[in-house]
Each structure stands twice: as C-alpha cells, then as structure tokens.
C-alpha atoms as a PDB file:
ATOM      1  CA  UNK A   1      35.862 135.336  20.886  1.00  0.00           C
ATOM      2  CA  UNK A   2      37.320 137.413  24.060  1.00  0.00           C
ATOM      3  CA  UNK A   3      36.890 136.428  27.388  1.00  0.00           C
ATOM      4  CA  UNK A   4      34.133 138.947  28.077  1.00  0.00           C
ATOM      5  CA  UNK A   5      32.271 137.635  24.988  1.00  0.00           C
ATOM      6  CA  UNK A   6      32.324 134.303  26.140  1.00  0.00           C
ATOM      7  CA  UNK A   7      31.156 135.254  30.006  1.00  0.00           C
ATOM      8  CA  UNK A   8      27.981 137.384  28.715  1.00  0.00           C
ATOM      9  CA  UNK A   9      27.468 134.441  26.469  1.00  0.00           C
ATOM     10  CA  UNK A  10      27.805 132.076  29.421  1.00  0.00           C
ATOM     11  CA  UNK A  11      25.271 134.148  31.568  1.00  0.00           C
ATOM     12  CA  UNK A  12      22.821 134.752  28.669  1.00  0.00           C
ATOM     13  CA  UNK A  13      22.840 130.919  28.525  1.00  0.00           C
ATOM     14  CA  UNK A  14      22.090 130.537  32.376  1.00  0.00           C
ATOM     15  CA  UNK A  15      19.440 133.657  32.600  1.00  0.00           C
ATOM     16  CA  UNK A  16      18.412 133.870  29.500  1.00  0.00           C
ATOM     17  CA  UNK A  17      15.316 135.994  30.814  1.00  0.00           C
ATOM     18  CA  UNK A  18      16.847 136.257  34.381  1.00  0.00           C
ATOM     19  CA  UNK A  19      17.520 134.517  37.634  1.00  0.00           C
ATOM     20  CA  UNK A  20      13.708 132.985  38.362  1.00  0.00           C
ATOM     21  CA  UNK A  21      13.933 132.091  41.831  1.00  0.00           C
ATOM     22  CA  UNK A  22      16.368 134.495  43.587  1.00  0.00           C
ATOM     23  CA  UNK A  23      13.742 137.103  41.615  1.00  0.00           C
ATOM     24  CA  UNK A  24      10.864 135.924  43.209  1.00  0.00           C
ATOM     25  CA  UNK A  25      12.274 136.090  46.598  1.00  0.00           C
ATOM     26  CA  UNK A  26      12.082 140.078  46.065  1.00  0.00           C
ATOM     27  CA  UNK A  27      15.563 139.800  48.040  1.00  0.00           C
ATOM     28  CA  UNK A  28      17.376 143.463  47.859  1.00  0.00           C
ATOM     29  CA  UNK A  29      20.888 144.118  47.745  1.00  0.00           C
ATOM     30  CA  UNK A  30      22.725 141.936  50.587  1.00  0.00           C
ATOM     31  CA  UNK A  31      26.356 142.427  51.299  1.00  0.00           C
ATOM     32  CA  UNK A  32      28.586 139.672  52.814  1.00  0.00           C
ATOM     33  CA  UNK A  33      31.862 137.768  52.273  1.00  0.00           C
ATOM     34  CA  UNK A  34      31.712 134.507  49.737  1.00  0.00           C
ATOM     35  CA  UNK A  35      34.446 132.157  49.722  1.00  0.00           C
ATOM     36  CA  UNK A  36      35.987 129.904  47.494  1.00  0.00           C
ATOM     37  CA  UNK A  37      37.453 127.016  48.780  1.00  0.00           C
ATOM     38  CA  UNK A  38      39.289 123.775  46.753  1.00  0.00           C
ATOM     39  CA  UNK A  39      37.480 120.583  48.173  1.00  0.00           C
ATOM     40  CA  UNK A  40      40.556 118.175  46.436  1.00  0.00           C
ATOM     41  CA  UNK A  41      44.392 119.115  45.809  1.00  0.00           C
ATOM     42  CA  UNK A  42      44.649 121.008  42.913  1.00  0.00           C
ATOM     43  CA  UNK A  43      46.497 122.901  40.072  1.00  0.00           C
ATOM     44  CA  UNK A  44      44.683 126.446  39.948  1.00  0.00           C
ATOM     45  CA  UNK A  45      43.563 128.360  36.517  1.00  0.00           C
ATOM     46  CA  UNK A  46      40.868 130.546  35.775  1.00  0.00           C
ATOM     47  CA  UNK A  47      41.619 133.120  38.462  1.00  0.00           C
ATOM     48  CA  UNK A  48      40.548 135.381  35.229  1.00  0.00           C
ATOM     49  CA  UNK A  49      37.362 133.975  33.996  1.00  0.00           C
ATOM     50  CA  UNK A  50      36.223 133.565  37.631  1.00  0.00           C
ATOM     51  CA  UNK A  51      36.544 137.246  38.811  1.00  0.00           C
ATOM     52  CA  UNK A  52      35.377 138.945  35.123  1.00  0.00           C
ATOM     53  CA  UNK A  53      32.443 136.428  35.791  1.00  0.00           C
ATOM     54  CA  UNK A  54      31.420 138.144  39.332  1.00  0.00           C
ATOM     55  CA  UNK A  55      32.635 141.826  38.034  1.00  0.00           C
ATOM     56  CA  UNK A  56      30.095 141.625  34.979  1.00  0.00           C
ATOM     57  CA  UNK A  57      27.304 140.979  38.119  1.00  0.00           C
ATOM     58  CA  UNK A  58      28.446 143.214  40.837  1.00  0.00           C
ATOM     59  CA  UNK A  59      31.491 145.982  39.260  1.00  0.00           C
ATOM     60  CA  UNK A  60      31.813 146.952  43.345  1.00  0.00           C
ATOM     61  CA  UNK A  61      32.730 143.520  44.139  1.00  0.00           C
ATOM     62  CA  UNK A  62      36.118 142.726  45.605  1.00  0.00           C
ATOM     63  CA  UNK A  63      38.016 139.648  45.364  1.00  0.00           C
ATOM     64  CA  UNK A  64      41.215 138.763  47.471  1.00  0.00           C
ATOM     65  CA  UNK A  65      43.302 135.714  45.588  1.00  0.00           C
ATOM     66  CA  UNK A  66      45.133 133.780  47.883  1.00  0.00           C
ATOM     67  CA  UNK A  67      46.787 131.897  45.149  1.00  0.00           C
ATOM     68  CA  UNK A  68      47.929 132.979  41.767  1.00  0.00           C
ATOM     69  CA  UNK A  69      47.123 130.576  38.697  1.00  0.00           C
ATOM     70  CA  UNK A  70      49.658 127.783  38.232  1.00  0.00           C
ATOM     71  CA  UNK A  71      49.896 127.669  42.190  1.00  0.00           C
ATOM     72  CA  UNK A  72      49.333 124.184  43.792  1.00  0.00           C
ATOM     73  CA  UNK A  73      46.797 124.057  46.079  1.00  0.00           C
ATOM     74  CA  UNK A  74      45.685 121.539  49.233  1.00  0.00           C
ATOM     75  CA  UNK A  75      42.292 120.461  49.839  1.00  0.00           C
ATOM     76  CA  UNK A  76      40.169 123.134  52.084  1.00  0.00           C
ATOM     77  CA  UNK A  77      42.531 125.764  51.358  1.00  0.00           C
ATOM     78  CA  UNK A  78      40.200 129.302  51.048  1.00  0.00           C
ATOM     79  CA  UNK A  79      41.536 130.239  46.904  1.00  0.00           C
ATOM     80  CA  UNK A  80      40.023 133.394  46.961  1.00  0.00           C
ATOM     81  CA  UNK A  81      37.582 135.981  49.332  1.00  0.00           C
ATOM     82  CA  UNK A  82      35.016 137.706  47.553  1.00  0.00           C
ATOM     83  CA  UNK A  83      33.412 140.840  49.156  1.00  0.00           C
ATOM     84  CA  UNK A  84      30.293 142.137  47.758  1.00  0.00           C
ATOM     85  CA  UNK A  85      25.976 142.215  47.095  1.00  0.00           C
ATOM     86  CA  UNK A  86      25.695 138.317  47.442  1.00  0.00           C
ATOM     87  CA  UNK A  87      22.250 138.530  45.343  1.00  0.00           C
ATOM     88  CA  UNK A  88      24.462 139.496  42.660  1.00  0.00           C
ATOM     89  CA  UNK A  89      27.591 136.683  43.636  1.00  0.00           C
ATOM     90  CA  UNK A  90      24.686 134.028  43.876  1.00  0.00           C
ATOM     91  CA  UNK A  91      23.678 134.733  40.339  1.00  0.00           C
ATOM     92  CA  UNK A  92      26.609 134.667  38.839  1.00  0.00           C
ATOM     93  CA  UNK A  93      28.245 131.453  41.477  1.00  0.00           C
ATOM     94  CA  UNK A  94      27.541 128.721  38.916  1.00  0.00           C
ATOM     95  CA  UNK A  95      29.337 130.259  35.444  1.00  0.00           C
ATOM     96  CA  UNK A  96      31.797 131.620  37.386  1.00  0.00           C
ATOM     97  CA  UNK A  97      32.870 128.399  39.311  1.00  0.00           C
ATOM     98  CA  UNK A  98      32.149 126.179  35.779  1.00  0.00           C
ATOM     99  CA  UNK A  99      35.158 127.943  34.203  1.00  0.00           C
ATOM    100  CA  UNK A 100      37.342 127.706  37.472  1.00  0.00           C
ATOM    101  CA  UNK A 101      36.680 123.846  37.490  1.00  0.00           C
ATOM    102  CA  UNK A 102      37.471 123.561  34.281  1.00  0.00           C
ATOM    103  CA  UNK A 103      40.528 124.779  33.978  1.00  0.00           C
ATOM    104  CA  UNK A 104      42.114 123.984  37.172  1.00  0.00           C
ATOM    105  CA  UNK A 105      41.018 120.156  35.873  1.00  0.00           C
ATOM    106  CA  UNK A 106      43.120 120.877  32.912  1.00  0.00           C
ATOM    107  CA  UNK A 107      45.857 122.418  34.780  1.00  0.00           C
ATOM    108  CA  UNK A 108      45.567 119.687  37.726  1.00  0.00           C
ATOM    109  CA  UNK A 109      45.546 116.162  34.963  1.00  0.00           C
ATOM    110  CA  UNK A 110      48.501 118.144  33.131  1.00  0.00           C
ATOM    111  CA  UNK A 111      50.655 118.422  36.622  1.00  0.00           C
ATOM    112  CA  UNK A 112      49.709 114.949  36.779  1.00  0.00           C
ATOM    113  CA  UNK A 113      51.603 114.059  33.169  1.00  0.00           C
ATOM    114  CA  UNK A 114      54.339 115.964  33.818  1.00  0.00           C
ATOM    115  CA  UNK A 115      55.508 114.497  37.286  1.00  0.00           C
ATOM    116  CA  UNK A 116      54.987 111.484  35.978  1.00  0.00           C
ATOM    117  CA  UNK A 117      57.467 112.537  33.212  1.00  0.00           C
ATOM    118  CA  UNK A 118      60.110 113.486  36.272  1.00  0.00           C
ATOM    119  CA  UNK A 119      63.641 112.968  35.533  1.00  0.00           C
ATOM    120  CA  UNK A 120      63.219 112.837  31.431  1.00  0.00           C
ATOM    121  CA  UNK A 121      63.899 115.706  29.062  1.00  0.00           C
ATOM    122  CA  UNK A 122      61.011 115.211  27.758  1.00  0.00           C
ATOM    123  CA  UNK A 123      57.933 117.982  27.424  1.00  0.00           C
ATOM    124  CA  UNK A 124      54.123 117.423  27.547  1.00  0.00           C
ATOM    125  CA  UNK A 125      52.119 119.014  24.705  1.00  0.00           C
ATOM    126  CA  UNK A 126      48.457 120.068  24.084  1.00  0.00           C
ATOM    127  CA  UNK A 127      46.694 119.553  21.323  1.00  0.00           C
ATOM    128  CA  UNK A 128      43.598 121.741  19.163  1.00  0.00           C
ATOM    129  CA  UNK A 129      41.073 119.193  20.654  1.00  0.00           C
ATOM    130  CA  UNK A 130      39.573 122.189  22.658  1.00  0.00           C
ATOM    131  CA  UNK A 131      36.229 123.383  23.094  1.00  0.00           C
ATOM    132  CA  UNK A 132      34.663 125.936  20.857  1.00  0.00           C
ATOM    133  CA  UNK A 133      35.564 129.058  22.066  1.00  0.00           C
ATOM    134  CA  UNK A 134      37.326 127.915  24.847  1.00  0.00           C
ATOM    135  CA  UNK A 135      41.107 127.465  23.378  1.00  0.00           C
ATOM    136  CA  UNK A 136      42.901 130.379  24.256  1.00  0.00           C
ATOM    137  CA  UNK A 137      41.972 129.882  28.470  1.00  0.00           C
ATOM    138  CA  UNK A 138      42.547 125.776  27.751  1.00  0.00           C
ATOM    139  CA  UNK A 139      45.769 126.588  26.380  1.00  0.00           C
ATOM    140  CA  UNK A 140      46.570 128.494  29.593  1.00  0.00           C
ATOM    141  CA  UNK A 141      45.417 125.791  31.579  1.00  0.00           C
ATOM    142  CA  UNK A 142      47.726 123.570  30.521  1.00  0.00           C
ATOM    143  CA  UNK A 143      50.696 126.025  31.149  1.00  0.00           C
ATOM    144  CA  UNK A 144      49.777 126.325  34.561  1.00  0.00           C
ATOM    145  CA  UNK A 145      49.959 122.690  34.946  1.00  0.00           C
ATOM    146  CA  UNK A 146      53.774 122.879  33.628  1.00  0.00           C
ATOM    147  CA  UNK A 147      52.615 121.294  30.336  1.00  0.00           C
ATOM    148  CA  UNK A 148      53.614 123.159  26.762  1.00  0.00           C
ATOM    149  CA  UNK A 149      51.814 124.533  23.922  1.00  0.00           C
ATOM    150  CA  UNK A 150      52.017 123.120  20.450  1.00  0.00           C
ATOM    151  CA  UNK A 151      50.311 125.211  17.725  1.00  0.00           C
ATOM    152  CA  UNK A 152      47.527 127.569  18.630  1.00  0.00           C
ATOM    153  CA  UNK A 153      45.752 127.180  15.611  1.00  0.00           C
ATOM    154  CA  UNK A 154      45.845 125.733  11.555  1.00  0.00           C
ATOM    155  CA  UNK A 155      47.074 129.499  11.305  1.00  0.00           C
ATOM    156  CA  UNK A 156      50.552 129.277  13.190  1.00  0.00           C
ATOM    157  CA  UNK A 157      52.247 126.046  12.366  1.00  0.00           C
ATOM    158  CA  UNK A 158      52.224 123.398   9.802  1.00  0.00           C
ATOM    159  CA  UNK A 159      51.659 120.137  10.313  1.00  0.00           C
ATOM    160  CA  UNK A 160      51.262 117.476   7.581  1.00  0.00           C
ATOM    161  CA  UNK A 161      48.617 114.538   8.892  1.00  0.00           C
ATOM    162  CA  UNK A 162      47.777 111.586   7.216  1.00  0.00           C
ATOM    163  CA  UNK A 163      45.297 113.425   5.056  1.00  0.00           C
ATOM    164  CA  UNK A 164      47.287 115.491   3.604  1.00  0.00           C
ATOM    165  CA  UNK A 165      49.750 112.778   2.673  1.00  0.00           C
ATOM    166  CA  UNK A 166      46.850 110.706   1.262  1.00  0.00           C
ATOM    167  CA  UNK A 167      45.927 113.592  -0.679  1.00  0.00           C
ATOM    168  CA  UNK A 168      49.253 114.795  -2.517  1.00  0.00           C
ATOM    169  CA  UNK A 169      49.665 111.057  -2.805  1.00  0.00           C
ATOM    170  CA  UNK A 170      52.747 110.561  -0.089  1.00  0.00           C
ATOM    171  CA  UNK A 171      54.919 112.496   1.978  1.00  0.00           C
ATOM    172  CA  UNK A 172      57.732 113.751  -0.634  1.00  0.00           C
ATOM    173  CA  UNK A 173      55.297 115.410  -2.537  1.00  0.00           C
ATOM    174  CA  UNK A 174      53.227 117.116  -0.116  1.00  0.00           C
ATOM    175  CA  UNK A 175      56.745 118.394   1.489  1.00  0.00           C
ATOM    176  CA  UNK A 176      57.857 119.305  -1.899  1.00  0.00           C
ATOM    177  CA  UNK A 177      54.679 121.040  -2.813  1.00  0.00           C
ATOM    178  CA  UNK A 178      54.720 123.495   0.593  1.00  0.00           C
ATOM    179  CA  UNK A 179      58.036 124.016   0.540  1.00  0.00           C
ATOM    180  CA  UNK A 180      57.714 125.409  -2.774  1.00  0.00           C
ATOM    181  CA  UNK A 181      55.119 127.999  -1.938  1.00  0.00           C
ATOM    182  CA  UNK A 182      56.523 128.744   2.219  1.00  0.00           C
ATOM    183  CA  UNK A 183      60.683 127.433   1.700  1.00  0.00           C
ATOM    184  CA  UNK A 184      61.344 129.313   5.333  1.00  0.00           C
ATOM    185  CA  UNK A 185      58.400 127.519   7.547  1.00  0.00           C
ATOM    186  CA  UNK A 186      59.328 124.992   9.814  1.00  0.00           C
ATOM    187  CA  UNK A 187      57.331 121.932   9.006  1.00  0.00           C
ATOM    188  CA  UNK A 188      56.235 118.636  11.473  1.00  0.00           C
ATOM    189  CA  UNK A 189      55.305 115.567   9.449  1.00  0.00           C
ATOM    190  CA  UNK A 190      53.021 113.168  10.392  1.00  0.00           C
ATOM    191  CA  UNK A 191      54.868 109.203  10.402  1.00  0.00           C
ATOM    192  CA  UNK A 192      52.843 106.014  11.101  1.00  0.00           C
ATOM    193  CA  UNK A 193      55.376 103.661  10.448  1.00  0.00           C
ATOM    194  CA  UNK A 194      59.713 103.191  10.278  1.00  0.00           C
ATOM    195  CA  UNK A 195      59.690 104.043   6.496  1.00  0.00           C
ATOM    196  CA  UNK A 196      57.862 107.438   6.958  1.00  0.00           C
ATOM    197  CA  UNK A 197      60.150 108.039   9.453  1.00  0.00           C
ATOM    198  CA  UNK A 198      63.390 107.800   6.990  1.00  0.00           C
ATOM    199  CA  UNK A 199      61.555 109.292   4.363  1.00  0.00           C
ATOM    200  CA  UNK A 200      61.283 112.475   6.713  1.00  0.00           C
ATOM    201  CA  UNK A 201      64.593 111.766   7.717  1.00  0.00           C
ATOM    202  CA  UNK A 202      65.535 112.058   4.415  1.00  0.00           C
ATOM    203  CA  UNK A 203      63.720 115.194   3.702  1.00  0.00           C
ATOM    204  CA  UNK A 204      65.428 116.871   6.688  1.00  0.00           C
ATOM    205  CA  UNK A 205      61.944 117.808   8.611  1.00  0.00           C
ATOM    206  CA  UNK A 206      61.773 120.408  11.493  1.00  0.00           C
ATOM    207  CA  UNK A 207      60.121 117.554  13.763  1.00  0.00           C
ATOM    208  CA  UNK A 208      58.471 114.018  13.316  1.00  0.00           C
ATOM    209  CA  UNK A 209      55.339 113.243  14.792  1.00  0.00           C
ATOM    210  CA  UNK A 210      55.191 109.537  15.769  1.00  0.00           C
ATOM    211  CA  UNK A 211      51.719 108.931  15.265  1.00  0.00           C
ATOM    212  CA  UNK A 212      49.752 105.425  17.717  1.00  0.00           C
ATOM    213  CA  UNK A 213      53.337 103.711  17.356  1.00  0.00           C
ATOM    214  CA  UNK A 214      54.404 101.072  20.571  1.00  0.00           C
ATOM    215  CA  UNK A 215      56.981 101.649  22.660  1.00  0.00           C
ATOM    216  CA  UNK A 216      59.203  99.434  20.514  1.00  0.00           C
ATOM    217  CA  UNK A 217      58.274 101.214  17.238  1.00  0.00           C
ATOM    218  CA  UNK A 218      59.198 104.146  18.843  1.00  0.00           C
ATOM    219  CA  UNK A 219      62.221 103.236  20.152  1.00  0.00           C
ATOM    220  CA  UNK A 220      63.534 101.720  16.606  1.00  0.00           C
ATOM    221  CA  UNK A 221      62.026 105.547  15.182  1.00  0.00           C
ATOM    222  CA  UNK A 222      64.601 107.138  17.565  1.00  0.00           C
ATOM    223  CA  UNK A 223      67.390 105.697  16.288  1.00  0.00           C
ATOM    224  CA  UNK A 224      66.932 106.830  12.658  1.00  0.00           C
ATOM    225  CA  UNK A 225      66.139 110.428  13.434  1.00  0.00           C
ATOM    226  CA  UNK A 226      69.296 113.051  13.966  1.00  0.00           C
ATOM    227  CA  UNK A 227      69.417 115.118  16.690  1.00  0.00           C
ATOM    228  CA  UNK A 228      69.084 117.853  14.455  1.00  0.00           C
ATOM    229  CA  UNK A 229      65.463 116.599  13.781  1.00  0.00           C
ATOM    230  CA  UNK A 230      62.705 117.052  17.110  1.00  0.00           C
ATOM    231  CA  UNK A 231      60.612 114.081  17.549  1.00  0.00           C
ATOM    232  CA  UNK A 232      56.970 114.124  19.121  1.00  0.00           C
ATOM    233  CA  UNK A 233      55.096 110.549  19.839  1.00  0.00           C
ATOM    234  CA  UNK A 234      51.291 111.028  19.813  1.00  0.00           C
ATOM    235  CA  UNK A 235      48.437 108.704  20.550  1.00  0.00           C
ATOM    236  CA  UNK A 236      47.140 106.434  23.338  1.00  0.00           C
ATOM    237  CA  UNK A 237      49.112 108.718  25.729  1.00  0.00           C
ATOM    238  CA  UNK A 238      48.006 107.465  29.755  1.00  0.00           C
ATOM    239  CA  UNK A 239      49.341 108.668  32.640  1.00  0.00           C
ATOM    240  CA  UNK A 240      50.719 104.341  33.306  1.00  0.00           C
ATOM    241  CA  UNK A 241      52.876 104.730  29.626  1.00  0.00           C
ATOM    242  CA  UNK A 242      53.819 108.075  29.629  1.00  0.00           C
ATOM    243  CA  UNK A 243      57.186 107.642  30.858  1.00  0.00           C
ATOM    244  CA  UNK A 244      57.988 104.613  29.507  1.00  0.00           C
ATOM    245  CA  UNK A 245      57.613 106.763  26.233  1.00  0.00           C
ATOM    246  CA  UNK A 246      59.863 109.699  27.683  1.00  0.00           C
ATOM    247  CA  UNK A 247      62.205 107.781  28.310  1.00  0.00           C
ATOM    248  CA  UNK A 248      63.248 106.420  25.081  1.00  0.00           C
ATOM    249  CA  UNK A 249      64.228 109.847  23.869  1.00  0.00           C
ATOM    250  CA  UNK A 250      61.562 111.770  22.442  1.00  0.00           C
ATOM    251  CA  UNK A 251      61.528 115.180  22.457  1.00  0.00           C
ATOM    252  CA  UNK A 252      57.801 115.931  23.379  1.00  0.00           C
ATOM    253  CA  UNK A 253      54.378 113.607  23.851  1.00  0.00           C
ATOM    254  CA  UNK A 254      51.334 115.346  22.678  1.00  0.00           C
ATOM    255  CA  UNK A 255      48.263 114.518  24.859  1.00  0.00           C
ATOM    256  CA  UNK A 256      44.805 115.002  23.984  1.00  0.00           C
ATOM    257  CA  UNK A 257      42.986 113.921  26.952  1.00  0.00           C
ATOM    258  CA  UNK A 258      44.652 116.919  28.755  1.00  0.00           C
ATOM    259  CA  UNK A 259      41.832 119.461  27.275  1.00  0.00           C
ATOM    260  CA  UNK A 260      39.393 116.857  25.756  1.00  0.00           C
ATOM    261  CA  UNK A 261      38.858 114.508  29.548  1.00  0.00           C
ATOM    262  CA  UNK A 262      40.000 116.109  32.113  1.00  0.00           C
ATOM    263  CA  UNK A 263      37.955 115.774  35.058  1.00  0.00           C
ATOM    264  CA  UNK A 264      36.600 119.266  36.940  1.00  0.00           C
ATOM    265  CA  UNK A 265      38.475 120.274  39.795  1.00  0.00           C
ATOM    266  CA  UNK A 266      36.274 120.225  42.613  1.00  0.00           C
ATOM    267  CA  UNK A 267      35.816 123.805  44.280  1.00  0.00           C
ATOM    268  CA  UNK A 268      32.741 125.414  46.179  1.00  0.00           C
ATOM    269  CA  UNK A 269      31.742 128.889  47.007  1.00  0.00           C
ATOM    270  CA  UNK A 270      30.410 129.763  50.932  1.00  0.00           C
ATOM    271  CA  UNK A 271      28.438 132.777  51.258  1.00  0.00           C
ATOM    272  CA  UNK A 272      28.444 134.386  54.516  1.00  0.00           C
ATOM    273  CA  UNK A 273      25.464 136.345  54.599  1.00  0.00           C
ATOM    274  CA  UNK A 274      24.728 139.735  56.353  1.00  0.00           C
ATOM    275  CA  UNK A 275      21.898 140.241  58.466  1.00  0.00           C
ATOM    276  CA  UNK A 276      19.865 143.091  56.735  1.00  0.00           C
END
C-alpha cells in the first residue's frame, strides 16, 4: 500500500459520505494561516503523511516546515505553517495530525532507547510488530529517532524462530535444510538457552538472537559467541534494563514496544481564520 493509498483510505474512513457538520454550516472557501505546534518535546516524523494529507484536500495549500523529520523539537515550538482554504485544512486536521502523532511517538520513545544506550556500541532495532499498512512510515519513524532497522519483511532476511526449530525438529537441521536450498544468505537463529547458543556457535551463524534471556544468561551467551558472529538480545526490553543489556556486549537489542506502544506525540493545529 503507498502512502497516498493509505491517506484516501484514512479520509474515506473519516468522511465516508463527507464532513457532516462543517457541510451544514454552508461555510465557503476561507483562507487563513493554520499552525502546527508540538505541545511536549519531541522527535519529529511524518512531515510526509501530514502535508500529502492536507494536499489531497486543498492542492493550493502551502506548508512552511520549520523542522525536518528526525529534528528534535521543544515544547510550543510552531513545526510547520500551513497557508490555505481552512474549510478544506479543517477537514482534513484530524488524519493528518493522527499520522504526525504517531510517528513522532515512535520516533520520540526510540530517542528515548537510544540515549539511554549512550556510551555502548550497541544499536536499537525494530521489529515487524507494525500496524497493517503502516510499516514502511513506522520503519522511518524509528530512524528518525536514531534507532535501526532489522528486516523489512519475511521477504528480505531469514530468521529461524522457535517454530521453525520445533518444526524441522532442532536447530542443525533447520540450518542444514536452508542452507541447502539458499548456501549464500546470511541467516539469524533464534537461541533460548546456553546450548542453542553453542550449537549456533558451532554452525557458524551470521547473528544469534538471544531470545527473554536475564542479564546473566546473556552475559554467559557472550562469552561463547566469536566476534565473527553478531549477537541481538530480544525480549522484555524497558527503557530501566536497556543498558544494563548494552553493556554486556551485544551487538543490537531488538525492541518491540518501539512501534507496538509508543505513546502519540502530542501536537495541535491553530487556525487563524480570515474575516470573509
């Protein structure tokens, strides 16, 4: 789905047969200024989805960013200007400001991770616990917050979970088995305890995912794996433990909460209206 695709759907949802009560007030075309301001600190995304939103309402509309995605921004700080037919602005306000929240709330908890990370080697990672439809700009969100992608789909990286172990029966032979049909393909293996760990070890793995293991697990973990082999801890990943994990060497921490809980950034439009 492309980002235009999911704005009309977005509007269709919120006027499915039209905007009922700016209608009835028979109001004609108004000009006037709107502007959005931040009403918390905040990591900005969804400069995109926000303008395309008022553009697919009002094509003569013109918006002035003050800040470019991935910008940090201070409470009652104007983020953008927006010149334009307000009738038109105040129909498409909500949609437009849903997806700036949003984001900028997945941009603003990832910023949040990675300071608290500060001083480690150690890289923040999404996961594919997005919304429907929603990935691709979630995935950006999380850039903008400093964080890093890991796979964008079951299309562009392989990953070997707990089912699939279960399924082929253990780890060996559900390495064995790809590796015999893609021998060139990086591969990440799932490990929930130390002797999956040397068994991937063992099997010389691109990168070991240290699946819901404590700190101590996961430091013992480190010290079997090579250099030569990446290691990412997942699972139960707070903002409070987060660097206590960092610091014992991993490569990366994979966080779901950064796309599936993070809270809205708050934000508000003010119209200034023209007298007519």
């Amino acid at each position: 789905m492309t980002l235009i695709d999911l704005i009309k759907a977005a509007l269709k949802e919120d006027m499915p047969s039209g905007d009922l009560t700016t209608e009835s007030l028979a109001l004609t075309p108004r000009p006037g200024r709107a502007r959005l301001i931040a009403k918390q600190d905040l990591m900005l995304s969804g400069n995109g989805a926000f303008e395309q939103t008022m553009l697919s309402l009002d094509p003569n509309a013109r918006l002035k960013w003050h800040f470019e995605e991935g910008a940090a921004v201070l409470s009652k700080q104007i983020l953008c200007t927006i010149q334009g037919d307000l009738v038109q602005i105040l129909k498409a306000e909500r949609v437009a400001i849903n997806f700036l929240m949003h984001l900028s709330g997945i941009a603003t908890l990832t910023q949040k991770f990675v300071r608290e990370m500060s001083g480690t080697s150690c890289h923040i990672l999404d996961t594919r616990k997005t919304l429907p439809g929603y990935r691709d700009l979630e995935k950006r969100a999380v850039v903008h917050g400093g964080g890093v992608n890991h796979r964008q789909n079951l299309s562009t990286a392989i990953l070997i979970k707990d089912n699939h172990i279960a399924v082929m029966g253990g780890i060996t032979a559900a390495v064995q088995r790809i590796r015999s049909h893609s021998a060139t393909i990086p591969l990440e293996v799932e490990a929930r305890n130390l002797q999956d760990v040397k068994e991937c070890v063992q099997l010389n793995v691109s990168r070991i995912l240290l699946d819901n293991m404590t700190n101590d697990m996961t430091a013992e973990a480190r010290k079997l794996v090579p250099k030569s082999i990446q290691v990412e801890a997942s699972g139960n990943m707070t903002l409070e433990r987060v660097k206590s994990v960092a610091q014992l060497g991993v490569d990366f921490i994979s966080v779901g909460a950064l796309t599936h809980s993070a809270p809205s950034a708050d934000v508000s439009l003010m119209f200034d209206w023209e007298n007519p």
